[in-house]
PDB file of N, CA and C in Angstrom:
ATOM      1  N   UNK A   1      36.118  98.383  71.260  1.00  0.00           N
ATOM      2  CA  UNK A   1      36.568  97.690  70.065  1.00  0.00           C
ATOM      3  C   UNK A   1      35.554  96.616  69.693  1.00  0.00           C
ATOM      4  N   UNK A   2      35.623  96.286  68.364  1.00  0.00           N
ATOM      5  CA  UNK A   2      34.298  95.329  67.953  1.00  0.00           C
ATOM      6  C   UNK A   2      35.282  93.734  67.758  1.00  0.00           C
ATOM      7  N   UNK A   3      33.866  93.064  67.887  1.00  0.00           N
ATOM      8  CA  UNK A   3      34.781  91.786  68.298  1.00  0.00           C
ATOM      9  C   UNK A   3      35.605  91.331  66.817  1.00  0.00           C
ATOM     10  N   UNK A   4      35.307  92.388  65.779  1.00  0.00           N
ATOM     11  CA  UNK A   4      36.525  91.633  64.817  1.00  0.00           C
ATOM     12  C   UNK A   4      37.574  92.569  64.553  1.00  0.00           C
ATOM     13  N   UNK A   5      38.168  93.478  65.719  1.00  0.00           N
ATOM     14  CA  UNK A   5      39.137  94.216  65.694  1.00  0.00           C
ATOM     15  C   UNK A   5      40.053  93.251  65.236  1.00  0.00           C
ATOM     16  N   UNK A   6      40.014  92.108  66.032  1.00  0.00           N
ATOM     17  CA  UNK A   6      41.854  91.095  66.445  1.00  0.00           C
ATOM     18  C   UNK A   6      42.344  91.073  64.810  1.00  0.00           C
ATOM     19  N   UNK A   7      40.982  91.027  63.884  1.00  0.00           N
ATOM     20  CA  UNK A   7      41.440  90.322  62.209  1.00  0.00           C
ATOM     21  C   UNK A   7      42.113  91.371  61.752  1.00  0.00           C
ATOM     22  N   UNK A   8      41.586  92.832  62.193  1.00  0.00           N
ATOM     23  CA  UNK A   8      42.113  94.323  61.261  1.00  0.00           C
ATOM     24  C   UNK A   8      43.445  94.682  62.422  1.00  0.00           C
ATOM     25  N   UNK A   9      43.760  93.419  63.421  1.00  0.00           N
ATOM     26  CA  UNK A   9      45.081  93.723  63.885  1.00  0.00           C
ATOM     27  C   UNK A   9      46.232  92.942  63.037  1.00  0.00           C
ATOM     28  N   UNK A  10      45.715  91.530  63.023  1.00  0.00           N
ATOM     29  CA  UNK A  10      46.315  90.292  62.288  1.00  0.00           C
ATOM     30  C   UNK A  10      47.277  90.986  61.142  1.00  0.00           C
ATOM     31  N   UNK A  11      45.755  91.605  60.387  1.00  0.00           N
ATOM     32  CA  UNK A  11      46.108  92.090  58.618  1.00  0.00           C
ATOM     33  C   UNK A  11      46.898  92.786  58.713  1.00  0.00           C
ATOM     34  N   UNK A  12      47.333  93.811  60.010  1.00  0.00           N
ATOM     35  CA  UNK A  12      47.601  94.775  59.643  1.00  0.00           C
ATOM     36  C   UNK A  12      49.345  94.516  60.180  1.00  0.00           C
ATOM     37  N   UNK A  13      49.623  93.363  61.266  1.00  0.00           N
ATOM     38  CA  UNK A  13      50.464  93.327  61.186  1.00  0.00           C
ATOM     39  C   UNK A  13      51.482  92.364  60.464  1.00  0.00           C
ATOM     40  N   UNK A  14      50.553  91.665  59.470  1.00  0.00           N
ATOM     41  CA  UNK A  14      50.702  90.780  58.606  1.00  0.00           C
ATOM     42  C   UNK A  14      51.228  91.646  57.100  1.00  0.00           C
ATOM     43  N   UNK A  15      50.885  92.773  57.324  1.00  0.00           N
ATOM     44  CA  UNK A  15      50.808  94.044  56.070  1.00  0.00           C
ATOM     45  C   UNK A  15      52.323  94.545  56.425  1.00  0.00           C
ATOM     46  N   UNK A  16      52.857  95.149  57.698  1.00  0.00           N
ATOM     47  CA  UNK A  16      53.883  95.192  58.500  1.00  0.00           C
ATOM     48  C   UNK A  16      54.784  94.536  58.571  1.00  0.00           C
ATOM     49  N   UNK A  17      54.396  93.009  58.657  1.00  0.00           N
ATOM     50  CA  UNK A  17      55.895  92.374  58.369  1.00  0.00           C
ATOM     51  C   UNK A  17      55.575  91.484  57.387  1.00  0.00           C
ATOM     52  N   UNK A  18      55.078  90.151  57.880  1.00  0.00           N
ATOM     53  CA  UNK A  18      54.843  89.062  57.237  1.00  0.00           C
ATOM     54  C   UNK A  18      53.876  88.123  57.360  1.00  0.00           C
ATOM     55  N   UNK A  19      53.627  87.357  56.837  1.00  0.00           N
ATOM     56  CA  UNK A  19      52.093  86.224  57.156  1.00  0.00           C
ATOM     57  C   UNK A  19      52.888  85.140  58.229  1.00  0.00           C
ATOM     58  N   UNK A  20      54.688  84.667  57.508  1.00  0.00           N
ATOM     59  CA  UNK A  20      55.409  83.636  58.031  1.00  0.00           C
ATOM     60  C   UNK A  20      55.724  84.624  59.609  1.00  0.00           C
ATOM     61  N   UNK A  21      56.267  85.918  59.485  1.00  0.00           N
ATOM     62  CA  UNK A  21      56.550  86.121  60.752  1.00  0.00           C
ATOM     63  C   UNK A  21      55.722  86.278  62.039  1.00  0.00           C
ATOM     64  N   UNK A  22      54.831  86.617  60.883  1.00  0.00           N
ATOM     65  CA  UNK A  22      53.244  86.745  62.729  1.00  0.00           C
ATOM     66  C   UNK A  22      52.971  85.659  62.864  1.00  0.00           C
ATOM     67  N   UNK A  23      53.091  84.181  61.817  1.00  0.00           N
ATOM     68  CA  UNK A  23      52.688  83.072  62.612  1.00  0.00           C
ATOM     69  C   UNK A  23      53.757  82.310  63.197  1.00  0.00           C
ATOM     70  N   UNK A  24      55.132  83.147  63.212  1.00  0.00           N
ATOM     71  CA  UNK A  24      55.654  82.326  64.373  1.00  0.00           C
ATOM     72  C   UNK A  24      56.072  82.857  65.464  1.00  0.00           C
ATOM     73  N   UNK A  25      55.482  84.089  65.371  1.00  0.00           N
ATOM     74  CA  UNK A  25      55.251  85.072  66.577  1.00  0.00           C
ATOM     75  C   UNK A  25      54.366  84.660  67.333  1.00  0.00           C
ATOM     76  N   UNK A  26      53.047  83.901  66.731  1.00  0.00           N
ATOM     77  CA  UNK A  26      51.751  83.846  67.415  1.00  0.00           C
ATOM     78  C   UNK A  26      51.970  81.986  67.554  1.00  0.00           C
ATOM     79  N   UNK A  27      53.054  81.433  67.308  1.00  0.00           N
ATOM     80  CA  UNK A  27      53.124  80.119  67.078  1.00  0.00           C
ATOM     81  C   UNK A  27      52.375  78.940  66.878  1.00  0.00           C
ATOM     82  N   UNK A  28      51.755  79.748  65.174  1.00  0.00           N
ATOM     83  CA  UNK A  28      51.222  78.830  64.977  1.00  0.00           C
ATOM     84  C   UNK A  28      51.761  78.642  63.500  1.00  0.00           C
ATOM     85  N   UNK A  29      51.241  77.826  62.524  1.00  0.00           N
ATOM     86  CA  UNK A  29      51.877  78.045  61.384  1.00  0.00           C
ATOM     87  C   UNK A  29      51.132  78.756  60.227  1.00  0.00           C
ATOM     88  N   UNK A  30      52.137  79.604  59.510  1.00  0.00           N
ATOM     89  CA  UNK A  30      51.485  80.446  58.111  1.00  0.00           C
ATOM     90  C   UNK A  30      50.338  80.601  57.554  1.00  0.00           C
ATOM     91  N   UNK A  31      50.037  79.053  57.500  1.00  0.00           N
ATOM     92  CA  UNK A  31      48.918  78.740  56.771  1.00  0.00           C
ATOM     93  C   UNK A  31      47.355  78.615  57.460  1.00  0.00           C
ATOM     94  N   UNK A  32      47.643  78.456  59.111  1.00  0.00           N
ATOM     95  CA  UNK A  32      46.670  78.933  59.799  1.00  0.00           C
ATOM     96  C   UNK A  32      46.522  80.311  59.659  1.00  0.00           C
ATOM     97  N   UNK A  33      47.644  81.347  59.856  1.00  0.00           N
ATOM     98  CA  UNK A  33      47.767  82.992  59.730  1.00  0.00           C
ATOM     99  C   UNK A  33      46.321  83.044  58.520  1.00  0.00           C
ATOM    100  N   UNK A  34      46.907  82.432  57.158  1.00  0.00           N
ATOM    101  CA  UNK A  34      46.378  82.787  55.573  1.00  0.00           C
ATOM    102  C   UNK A  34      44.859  82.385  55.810  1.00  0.00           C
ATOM    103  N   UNK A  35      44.720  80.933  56.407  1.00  0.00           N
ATOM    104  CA  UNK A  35      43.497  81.072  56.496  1.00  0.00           C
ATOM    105  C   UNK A  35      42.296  82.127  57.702  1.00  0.00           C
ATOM    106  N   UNK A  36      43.105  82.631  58.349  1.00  0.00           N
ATOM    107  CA  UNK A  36      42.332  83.155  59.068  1.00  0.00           C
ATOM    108  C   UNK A  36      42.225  84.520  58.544  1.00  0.00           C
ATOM    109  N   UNK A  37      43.055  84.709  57.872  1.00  0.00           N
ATOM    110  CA  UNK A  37      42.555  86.350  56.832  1.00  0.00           C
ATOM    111  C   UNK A  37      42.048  85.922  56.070  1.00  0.00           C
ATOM    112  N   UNK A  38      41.633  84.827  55.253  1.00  0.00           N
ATOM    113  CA  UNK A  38      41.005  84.669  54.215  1.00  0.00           C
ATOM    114  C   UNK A  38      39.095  83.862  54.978  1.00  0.00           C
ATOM    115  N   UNK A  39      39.355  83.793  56.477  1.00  0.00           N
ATOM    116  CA  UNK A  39      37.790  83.694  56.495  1.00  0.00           C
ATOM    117  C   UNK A  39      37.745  81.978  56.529  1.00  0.00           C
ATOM    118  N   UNK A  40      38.699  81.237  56.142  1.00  0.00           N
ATOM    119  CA  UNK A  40      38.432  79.683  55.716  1.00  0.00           C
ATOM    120  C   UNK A  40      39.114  78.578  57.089  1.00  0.00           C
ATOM    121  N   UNK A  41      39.656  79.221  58.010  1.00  0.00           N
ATOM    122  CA  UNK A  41      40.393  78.241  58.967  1.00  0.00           C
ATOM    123  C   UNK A  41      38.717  77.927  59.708  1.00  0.00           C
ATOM    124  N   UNK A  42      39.584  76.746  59.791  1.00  0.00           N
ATOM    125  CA  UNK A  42      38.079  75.393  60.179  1.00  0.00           C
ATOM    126  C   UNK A  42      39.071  75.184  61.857  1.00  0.00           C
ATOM    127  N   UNK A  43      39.614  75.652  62.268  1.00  0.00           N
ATOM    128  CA  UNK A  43      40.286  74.956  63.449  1.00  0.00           C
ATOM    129  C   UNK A  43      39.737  75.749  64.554  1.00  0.00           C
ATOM    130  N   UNK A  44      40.160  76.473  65.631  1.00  0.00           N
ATOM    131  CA  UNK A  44      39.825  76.602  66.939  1.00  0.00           C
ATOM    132  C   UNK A  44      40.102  78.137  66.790  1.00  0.00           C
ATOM    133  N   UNK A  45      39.403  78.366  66.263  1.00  0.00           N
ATOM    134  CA  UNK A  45      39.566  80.095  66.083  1.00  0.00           C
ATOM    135  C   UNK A  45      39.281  80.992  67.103  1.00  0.00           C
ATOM    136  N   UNK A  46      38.381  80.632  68.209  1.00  0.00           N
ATOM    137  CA  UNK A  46      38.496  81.643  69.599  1.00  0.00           C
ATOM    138  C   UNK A  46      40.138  81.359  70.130  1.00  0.00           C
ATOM    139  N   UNK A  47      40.964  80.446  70.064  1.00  0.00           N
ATOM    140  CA  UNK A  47      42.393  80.354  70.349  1.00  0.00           C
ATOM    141  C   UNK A  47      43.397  81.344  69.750  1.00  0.00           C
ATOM    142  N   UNK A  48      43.297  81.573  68.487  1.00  0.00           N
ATOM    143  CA  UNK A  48      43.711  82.198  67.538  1.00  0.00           C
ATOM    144  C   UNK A  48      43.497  83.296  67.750  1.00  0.00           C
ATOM    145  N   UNK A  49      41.976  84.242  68.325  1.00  0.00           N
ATOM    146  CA  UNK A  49      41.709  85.444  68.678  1.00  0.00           C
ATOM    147  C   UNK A  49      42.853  85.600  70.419  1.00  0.00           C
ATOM    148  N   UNK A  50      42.358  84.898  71.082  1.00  0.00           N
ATOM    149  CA  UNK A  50      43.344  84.914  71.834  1.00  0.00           C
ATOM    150  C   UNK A  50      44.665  84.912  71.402  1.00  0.00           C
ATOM    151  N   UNK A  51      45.454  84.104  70.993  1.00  0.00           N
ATOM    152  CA  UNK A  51      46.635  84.804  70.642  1.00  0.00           C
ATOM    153  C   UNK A  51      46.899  85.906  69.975  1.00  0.00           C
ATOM    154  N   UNK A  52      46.372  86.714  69.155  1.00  0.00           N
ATOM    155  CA  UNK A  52      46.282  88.218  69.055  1.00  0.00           C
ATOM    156  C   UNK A  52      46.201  89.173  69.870  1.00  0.00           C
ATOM    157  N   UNK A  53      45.134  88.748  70.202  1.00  0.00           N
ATOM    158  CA  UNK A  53      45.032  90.035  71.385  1.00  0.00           C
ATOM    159  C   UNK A  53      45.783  89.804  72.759  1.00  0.00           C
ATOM    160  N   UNK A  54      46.149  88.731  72.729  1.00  0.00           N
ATOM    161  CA  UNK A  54      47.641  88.745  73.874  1.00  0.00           C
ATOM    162  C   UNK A  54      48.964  89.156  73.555  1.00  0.00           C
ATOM    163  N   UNK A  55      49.484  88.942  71.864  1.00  0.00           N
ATOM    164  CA  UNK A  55      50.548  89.374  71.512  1.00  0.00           C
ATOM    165  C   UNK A  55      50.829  90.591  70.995  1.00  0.00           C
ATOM    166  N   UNK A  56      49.252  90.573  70.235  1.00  0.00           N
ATOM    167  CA  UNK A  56      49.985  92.303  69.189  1.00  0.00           C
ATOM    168  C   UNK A  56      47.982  93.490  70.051  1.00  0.00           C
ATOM    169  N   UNK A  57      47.839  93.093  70.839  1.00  0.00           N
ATOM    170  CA  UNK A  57      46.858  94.040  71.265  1.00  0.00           C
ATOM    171  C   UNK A  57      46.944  93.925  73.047  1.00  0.00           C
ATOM    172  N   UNK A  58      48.022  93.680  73.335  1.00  0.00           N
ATOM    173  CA  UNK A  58      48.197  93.695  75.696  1.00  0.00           C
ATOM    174  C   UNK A  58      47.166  93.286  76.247  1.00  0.00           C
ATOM    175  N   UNK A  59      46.013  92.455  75.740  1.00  0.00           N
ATOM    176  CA  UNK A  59      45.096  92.293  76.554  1.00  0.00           C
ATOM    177  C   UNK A  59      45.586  91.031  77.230  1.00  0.00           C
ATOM    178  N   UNK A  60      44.999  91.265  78.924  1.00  0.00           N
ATOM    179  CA  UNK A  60      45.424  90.949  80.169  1.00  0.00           C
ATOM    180  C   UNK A  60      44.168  89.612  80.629  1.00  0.00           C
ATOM    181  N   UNK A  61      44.595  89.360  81.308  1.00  0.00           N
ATOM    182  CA  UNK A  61      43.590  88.535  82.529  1.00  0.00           C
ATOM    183  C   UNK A  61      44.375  88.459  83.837  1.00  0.00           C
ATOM    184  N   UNK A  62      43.897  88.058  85.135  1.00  0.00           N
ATOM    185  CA  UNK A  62      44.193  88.368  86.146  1.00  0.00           C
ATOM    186  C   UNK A  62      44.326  86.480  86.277  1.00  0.00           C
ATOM    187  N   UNK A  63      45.463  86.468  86.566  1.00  0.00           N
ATOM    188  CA  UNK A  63      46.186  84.997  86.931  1.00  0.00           C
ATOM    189  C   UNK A  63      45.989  84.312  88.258  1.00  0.00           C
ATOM    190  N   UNK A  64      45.166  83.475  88.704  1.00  0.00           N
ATOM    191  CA  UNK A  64      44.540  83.518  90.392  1.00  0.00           C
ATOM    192  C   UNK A  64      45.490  82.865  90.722  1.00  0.00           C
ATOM    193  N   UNK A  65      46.246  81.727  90.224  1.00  0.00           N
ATOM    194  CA  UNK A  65      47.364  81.219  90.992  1.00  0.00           C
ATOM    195  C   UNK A  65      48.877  81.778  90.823  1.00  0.00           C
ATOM    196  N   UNK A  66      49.521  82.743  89.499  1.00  0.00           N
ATOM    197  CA  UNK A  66      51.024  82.967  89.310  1.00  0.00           C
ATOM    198  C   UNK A  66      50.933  83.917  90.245  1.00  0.00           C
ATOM    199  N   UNK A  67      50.150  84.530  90.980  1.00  0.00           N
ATOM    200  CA  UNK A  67      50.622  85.276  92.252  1.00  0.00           C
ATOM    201  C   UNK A  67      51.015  87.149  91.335  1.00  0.00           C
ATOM    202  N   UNK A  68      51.097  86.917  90.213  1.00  0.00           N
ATOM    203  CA  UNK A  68      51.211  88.246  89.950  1.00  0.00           C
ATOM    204  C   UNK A  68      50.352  89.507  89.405  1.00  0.00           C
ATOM    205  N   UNK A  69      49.354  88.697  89.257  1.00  0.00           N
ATOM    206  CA  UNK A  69      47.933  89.494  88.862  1.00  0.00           C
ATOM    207  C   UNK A  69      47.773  89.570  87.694  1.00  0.00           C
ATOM    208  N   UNK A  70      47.473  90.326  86.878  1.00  0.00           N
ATOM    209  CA  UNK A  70      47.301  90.514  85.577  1.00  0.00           C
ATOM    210  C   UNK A  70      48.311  90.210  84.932  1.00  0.00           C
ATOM    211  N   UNK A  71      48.516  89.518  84.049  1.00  0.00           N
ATOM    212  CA  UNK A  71      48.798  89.113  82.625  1.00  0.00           C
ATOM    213  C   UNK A  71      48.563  88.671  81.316  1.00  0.00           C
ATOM    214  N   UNK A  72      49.564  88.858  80.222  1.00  0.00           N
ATOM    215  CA  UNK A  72      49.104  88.832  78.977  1.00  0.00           C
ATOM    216  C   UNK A  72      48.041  87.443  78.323  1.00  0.00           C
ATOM    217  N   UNK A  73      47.555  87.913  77.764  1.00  0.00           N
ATOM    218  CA  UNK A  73      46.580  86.582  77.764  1.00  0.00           C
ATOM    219  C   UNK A  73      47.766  85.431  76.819  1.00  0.00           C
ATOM    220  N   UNK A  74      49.159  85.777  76.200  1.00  0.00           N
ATOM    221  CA  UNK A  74      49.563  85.307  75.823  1.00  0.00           C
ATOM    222  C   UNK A  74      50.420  84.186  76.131  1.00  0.00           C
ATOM    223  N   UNK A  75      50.700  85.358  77.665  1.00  0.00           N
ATOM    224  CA  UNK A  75      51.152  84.323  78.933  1.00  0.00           C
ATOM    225  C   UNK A  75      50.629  83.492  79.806  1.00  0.00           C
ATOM    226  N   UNK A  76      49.286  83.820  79.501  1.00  0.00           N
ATOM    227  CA  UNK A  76      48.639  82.588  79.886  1.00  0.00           C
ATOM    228  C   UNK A  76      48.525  81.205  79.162  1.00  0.00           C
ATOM    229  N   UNK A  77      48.031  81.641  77.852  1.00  0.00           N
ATOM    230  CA  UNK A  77      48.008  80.456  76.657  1.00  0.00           C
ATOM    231  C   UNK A  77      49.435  79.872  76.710  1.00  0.00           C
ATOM    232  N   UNK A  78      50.530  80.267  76.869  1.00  0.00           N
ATOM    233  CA  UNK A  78      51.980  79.936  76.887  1.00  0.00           C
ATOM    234  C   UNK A  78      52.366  78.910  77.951  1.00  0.00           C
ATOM    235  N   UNK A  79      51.583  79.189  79.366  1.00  0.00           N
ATOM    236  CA  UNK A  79      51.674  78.909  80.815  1.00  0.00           C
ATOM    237  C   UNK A  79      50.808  77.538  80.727  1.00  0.00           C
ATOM    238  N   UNK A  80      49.319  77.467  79.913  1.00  0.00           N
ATOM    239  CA  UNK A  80      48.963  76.208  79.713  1.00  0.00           C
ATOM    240  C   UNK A  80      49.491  75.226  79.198  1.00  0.00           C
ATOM    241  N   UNK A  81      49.989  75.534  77.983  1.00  0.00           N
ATOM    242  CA  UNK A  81      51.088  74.717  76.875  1.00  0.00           C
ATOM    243  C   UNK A  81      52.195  74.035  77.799  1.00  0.00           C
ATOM    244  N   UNK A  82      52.378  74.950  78.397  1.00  0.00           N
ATOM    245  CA  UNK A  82      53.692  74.040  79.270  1.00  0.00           C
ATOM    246  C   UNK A  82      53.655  72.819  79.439  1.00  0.00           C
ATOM    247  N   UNK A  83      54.554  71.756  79.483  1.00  0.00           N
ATOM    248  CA  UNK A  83      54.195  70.551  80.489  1.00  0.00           C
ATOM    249  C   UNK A  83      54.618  70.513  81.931  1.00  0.00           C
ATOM    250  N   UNK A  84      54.108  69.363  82.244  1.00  0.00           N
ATOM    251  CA  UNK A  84      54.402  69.943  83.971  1.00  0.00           C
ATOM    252  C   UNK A  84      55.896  69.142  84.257  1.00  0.00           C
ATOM    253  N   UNK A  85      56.189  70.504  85.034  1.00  0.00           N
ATOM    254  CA  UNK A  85      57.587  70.184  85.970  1.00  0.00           C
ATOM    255  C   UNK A  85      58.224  70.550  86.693  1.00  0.00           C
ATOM    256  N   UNK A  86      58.488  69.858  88.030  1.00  0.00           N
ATOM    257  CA  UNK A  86      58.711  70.447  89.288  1.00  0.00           C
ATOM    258  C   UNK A  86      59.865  70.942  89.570  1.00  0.00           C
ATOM    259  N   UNK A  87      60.059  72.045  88.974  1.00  0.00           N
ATOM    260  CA  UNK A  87      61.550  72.915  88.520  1.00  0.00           C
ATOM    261  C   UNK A  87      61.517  74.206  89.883  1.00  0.00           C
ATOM    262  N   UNK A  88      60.417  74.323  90.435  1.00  0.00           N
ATOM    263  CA  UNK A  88      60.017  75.401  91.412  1.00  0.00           C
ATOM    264  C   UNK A  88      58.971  75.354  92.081  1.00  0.00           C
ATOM    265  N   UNK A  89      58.126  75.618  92.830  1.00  0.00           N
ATOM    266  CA  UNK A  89      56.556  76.210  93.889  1.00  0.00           C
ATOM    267  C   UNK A  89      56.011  76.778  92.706  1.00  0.00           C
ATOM    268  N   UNK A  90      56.390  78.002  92.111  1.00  0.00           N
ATOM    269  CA  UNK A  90      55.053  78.733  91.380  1.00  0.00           C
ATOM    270  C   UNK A  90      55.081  77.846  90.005  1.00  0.00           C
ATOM    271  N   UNK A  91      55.934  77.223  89.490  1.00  0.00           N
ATOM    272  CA  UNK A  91      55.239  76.569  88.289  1.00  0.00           C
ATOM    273  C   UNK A  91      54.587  75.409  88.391  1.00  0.00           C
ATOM    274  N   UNK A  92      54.730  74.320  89.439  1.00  0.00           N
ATOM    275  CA  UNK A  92      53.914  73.697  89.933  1.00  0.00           C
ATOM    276  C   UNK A  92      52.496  74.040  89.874  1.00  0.00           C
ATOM    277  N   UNK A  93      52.487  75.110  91.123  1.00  0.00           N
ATOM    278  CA  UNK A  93      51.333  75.983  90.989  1.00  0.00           C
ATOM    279  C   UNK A  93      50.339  76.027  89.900  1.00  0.00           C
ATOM    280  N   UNK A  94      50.782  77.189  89.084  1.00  0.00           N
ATOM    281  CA  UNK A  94      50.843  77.229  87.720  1.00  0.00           C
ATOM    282  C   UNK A  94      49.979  76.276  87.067  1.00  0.00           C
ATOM    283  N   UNK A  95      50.878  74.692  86.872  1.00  0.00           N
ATOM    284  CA  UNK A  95      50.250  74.334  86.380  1.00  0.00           C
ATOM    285  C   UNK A  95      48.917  73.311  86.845  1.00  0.00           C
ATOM    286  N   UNK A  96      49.156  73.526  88.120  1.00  0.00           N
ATOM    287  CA  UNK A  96      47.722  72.918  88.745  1.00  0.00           C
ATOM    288  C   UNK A  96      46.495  73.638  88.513  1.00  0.00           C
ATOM    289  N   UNK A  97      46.918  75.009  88.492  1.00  0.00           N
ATOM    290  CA  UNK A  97      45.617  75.626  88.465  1.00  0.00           C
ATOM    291  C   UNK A  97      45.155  75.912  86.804  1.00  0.00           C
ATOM    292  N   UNK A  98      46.520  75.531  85.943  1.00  0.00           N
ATOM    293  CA  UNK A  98      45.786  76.106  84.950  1.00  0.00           C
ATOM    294  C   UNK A  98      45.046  74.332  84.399  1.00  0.00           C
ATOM    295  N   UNK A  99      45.643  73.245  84.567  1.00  0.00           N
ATOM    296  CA  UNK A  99      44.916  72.059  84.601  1.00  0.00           C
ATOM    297  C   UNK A  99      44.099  71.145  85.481  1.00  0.00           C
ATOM    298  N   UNK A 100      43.995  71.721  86.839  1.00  0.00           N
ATOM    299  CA  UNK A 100      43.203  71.443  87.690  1.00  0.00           C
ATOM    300  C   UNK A 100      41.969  71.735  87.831  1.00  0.00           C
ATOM    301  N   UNK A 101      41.052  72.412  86.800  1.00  0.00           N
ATOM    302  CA  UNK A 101      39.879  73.476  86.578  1.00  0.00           C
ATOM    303  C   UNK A 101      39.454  74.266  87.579  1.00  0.00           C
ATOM    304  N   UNK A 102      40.901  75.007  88.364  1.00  0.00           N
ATOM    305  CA  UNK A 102      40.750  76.163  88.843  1.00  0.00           C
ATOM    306  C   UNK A 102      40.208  77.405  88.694  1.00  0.00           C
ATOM    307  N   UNK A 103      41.051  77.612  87.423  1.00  0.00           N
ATOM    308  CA  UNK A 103      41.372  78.940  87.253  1.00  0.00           C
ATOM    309  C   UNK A 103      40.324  79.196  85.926  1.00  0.00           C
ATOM    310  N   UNK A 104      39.743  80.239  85.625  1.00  0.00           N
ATOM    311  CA  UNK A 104      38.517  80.151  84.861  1.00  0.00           C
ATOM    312  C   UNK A 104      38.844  80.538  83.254  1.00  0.00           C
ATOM    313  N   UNK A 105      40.501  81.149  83.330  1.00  0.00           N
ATOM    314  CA  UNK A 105      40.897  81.187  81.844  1.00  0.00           C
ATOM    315  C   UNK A 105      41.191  79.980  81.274  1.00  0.00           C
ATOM    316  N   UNK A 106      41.520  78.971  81.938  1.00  0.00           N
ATOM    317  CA  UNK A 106      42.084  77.756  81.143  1.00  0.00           C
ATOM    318  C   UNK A 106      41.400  77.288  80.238  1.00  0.00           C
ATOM    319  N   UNK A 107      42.295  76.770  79.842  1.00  0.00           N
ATOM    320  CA  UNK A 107      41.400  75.777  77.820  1.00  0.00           C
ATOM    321  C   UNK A 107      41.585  74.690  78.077  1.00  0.00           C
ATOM    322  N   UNK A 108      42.533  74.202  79.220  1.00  0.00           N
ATOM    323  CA  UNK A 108      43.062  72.779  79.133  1.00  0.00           C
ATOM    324  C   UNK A 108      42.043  72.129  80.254  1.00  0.00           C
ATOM    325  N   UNK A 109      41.792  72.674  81.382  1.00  0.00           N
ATOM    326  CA  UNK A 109      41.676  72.157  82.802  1.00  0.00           C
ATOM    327  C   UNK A 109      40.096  72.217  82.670  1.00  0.00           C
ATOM    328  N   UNK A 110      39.714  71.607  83.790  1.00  0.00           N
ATOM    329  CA  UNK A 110      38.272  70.975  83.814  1.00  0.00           C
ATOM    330  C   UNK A 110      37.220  72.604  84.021  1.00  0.00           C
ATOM    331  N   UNK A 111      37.792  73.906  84.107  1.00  0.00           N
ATOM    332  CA  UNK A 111      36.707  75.052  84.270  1.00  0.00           C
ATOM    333  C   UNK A 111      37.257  75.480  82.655  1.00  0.00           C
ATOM    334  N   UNK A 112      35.520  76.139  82.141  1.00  0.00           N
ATOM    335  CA  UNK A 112      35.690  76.337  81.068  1.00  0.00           C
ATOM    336  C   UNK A 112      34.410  77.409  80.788  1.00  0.00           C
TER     337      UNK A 112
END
């Protein structure tokens, strides 16, 4: 796939349902969706590719600390967002490694 598949996924499932429903599928808002089909979003657009291809295309990464191996890259971006709280062992975990610059997918934590 070429690296601007994620946009002819966006459009297409933006064509499918809605601009409002894929951006609160992909949780972000509408008007990020509009600008990113229209070419003009000025914000953090490798984030944005990531959330595509974690929600509407299964692409995976291998999780070194949730202990379960591969997952959606959506669940990862989801797993960073979190805030931290000691509700259990693996979300602790979790979020040490995804803010501790463990783990080499993180956006938040000191590996990048």
């Amino acid at each position: 796939m070429s690296d601007c598949d994620w946009i002819d996924v966006l459009t297409a499932e933006c064509d499918r349902s809605s601009q409002t429903k894929v951006a609160a599928r992909l949780g972000v808002s509408p008007a990020v969706v509009n600008q990113c089909l229209k070419g003009s979003y000025k914000g953090d657009m490798p984030r944005i590719e990531q959330l595509v291809r974690g929600t509407y295309m299964g692409s995976t990464v291998n999780c070194p600390v949730a202990g379960v191996g591969a997952i959606t890259i959506r669940e990862c971006l989801d797993h960073q967002r979190r805030p931290f709280a000691a509700t259990n062992p693996k979300r602790v975990r979790v979020w040490k490694g995804c803010h501790g610059g463990t783990c080499p997918h993180s956006k938040v934590g000191g590996a990048k």
